[in-house]
C-alpha atoms as a PDB file:
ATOM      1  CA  UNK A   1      60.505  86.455  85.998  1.00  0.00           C
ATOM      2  CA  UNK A   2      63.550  85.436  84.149  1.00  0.00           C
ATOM      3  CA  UNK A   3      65.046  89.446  84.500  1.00  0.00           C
ATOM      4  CA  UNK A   4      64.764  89.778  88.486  1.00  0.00           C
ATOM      5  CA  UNK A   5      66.957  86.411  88.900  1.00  0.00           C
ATOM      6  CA  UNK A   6      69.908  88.439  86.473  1.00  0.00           C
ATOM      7  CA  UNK A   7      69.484  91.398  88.098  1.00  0.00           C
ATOM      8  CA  UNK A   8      69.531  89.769  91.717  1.00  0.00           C
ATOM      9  CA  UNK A   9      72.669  87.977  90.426  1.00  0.00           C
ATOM     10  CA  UNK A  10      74.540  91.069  88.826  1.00  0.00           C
ATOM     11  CA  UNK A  11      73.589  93.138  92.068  1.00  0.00           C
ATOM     12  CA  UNK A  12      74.931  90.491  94.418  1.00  0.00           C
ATOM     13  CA  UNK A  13      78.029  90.382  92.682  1.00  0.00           C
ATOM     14  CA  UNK A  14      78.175  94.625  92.561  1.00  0.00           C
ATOM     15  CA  UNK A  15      77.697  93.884  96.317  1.00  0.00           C
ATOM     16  CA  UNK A  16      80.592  91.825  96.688  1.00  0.00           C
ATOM     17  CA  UNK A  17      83.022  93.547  94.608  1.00  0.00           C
ATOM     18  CA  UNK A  18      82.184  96.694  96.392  1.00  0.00           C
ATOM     19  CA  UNK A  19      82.936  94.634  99.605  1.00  0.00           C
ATOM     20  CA  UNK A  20      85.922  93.244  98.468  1.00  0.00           C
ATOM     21  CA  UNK A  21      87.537  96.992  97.499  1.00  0.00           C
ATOM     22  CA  UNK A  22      86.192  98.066 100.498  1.00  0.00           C
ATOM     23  CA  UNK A  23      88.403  96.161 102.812  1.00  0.00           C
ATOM     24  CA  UNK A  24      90.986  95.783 100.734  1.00  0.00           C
ATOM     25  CA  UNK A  25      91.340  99.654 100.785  1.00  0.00           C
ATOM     26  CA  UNK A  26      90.621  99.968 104.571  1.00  0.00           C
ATOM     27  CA  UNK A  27      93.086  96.941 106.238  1.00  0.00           C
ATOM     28  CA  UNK A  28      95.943  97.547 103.029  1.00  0.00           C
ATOM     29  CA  UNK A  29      95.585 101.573 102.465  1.00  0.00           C
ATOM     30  CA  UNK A  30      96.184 101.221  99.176  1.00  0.00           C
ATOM     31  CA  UNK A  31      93.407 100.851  96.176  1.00  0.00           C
ATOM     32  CA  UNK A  32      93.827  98.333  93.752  1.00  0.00           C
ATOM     33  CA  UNK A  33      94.417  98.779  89.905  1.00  0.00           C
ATOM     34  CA  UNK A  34      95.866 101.904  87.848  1.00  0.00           C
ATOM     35  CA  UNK A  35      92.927 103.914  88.309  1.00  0.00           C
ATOM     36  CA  UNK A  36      91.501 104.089  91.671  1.00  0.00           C
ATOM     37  CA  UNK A  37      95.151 104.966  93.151  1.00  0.00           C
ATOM     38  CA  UNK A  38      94.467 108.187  91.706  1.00  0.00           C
ATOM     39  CA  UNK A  39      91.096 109.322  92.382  1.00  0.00           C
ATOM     40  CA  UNK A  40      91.332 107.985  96.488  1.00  0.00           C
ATOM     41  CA  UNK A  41      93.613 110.049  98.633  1.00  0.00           C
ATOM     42  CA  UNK A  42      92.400 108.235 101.682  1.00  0.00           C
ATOM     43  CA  UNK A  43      91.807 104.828 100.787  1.00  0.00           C
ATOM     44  CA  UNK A  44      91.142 103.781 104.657  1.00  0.00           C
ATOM     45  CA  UNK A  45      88.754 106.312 104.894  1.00  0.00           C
ATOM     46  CA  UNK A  46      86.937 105.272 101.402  1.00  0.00           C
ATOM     47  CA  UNK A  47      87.311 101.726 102.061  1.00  0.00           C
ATOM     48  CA  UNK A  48      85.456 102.749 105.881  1.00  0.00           C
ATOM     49  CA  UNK A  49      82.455 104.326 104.321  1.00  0.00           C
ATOM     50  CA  UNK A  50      81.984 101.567 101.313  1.00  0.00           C
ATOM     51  CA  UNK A  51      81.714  99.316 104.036  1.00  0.00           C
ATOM     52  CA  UNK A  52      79.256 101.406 105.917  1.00  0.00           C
ATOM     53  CA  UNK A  53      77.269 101.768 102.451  1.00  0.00           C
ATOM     54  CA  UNK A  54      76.700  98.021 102.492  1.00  0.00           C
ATOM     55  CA  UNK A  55      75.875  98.383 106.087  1.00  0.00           C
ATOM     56  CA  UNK A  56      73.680 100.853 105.563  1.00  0.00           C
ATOM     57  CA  UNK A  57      71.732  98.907 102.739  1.00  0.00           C
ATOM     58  CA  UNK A  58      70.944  95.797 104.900  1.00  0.00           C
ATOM     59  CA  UNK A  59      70.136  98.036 108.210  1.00  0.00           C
ATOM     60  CA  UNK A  60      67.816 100.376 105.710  1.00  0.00           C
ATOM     61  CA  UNK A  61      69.233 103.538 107.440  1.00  0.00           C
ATOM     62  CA  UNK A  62      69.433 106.295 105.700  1.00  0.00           C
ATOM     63  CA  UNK A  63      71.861 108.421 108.176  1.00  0.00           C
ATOM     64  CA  UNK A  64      73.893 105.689 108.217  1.00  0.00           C
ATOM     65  CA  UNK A  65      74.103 105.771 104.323  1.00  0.00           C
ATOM     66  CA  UNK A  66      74.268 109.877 104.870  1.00  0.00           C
ATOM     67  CA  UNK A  67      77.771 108.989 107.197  1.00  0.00           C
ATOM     68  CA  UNK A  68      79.040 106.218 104.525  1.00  0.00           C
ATOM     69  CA  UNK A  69      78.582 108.590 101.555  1.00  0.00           C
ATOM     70  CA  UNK A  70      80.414 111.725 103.494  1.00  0.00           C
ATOM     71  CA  UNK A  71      83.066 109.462 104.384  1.00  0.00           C
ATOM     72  CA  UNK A  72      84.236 107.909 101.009  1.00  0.00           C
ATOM     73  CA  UNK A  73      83.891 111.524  99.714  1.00  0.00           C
ATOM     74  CA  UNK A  74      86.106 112.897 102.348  1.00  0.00           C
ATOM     75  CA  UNK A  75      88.294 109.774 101.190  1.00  0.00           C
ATOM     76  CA  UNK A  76      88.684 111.646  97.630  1.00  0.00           C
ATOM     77  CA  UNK A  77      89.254 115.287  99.463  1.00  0.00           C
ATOM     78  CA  UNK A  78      91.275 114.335 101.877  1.00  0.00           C
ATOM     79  CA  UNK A  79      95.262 115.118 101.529  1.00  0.00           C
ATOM     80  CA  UNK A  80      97.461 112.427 102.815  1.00  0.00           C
ATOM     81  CA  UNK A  81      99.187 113.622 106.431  1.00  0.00           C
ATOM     82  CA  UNK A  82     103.093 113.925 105.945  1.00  0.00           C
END
């Protein structure tokens, strides 16, 4: 019984770091850290569909999910405009 308590803990906090990038990179434009910057060419567009993946986890759609996943890919495809 002891196990599903640590993993509901170390999910919950997965869930809110993922939240916590995902706005950050969606209302700054920018990704935190040395790393991220340069994977994410689009960080509004990544930080749109992480927030849709969380979305999509508590709604239990899977086209939503589907939309959220396309998204933060197109977020690493992407070129920036200019």
């Amino acid at each position: 019984m002891v196990g599903f308590g640590v993993l509901g803990l170390a999910l919950m906090v997965a869930a809110i770091a993922w939240t916590v990038l995902g706005v950050h990179a969606l209302l700054l434009g920018r990704m935190p850290g040395r790393r991220l910057p340069r994977l994410v060419r689009q960080p509004r567009l990544w930080g749109a569909g992480a927030l849709l993946a969380l979305l999509s986890a508590n709604l239990e759609s899977p086209s939503l999910l589907a939309v959220s996943v396309g998204l933060m890919a197109l977020g690493h495809v992407v070129k920036p405009a200019g």
